[in-house]
Protein backbone atom coordinates (compact mmCIF):
# COMPACT_ATOMS: atom_id res chain seq x y z
CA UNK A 1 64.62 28.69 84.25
CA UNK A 2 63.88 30.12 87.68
CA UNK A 3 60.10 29.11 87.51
CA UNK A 4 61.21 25.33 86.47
CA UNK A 5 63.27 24.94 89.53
CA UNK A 6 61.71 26.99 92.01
CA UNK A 7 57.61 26.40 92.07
CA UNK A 8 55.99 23.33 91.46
CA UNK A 9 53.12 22.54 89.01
CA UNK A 10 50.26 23.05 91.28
CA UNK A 11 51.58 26.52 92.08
CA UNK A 12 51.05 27.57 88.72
CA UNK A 13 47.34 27.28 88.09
CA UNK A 14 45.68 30.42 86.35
CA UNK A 15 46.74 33.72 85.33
CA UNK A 16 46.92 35.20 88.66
CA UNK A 17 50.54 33.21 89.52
CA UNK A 18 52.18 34.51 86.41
CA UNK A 19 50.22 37.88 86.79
CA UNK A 20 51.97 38.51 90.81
CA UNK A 21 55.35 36.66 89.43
CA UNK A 22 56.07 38.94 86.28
CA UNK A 23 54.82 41.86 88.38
CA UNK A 24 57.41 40.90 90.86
CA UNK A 25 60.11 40.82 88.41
CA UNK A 26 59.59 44.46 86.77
CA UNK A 27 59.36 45.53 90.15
CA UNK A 28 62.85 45.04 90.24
CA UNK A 29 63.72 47.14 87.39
CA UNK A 30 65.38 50.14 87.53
CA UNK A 31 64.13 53.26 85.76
CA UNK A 32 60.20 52.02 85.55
CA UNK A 33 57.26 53.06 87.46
CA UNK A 34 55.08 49.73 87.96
CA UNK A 35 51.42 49.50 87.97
CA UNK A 36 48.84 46.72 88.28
CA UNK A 37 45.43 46.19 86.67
CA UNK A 38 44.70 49.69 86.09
CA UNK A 39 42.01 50.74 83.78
CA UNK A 40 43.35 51.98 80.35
CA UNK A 41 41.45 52.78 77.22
CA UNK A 42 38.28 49.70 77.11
CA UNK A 43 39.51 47.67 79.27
CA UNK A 44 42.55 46.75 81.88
CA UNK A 45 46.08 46.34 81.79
CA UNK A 46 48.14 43.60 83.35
CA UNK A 47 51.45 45.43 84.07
CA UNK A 48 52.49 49.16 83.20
CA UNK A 49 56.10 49.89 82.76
CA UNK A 50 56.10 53.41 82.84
CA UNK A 51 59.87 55.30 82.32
CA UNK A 52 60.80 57.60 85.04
CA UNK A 53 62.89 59.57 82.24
CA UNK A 54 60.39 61.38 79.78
CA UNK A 55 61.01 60.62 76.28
CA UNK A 56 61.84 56.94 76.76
CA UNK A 57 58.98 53.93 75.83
CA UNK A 58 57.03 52.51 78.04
CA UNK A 59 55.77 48.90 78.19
CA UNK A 60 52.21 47.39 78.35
CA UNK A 61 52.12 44.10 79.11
CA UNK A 62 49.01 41.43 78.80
CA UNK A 63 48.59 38.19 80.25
CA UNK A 64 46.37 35.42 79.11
CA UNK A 65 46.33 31.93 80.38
CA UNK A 66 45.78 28.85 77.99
CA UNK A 67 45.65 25.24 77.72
CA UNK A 68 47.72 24.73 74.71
CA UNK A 69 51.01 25.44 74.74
CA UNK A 70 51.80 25.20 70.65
CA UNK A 71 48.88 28.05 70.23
CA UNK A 72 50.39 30.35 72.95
CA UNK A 73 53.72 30.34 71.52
CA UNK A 74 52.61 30.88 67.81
C-alpha cells in the first residue's frame, strides 16, 4: 500500500528501485544487521538480515524484476 500511493509508475523501473526500497525497510528493523549485494557462496545476495542475537535465523533475500506479473506471483 505505501508504494501505490507514494511513487509513481516511472519511479519504479528495474530492480534497483525495489532493491534501495526493501533495503530501506529492513533497515528499520530492530534486532538485524543489514547488508547489501555482498558476495555469498556463487554469486550475490540482494539483502542480508543477519540477527544480532546468536541462535536466531537469519534472512536472505533475492530480487528479480519481471514483465509478467501472473509468473512472478506463482
Amino acid at each position: 500500500m505505501l508504494l501505490t500511493q507514494s511513487v509513481s509508475f516511472f519511479d519504479t523501473a528495474g530492480e534497483n528501485f525495489y532493491h534501495g526500497f526493501m533495503l530501506g525497510l529492513c533497515a528499520l528493523m530492530s534486532g538485524t544487521f543489514v547488508t547489501s549485494n555482498r558476495e555469498s557462496g556463487d554469486g550475490r545476495y540482494d539483502i542480508q538480515l543477519k540477527p544480532i542475537r546468536k541462535g536466531m535465523p537469519g534472512i536472505l533475500i533475492e530480487l528479480k524484476a519481471g514483465k509478467n506479473v501472473e509468473v512472478a506471483v506463482e
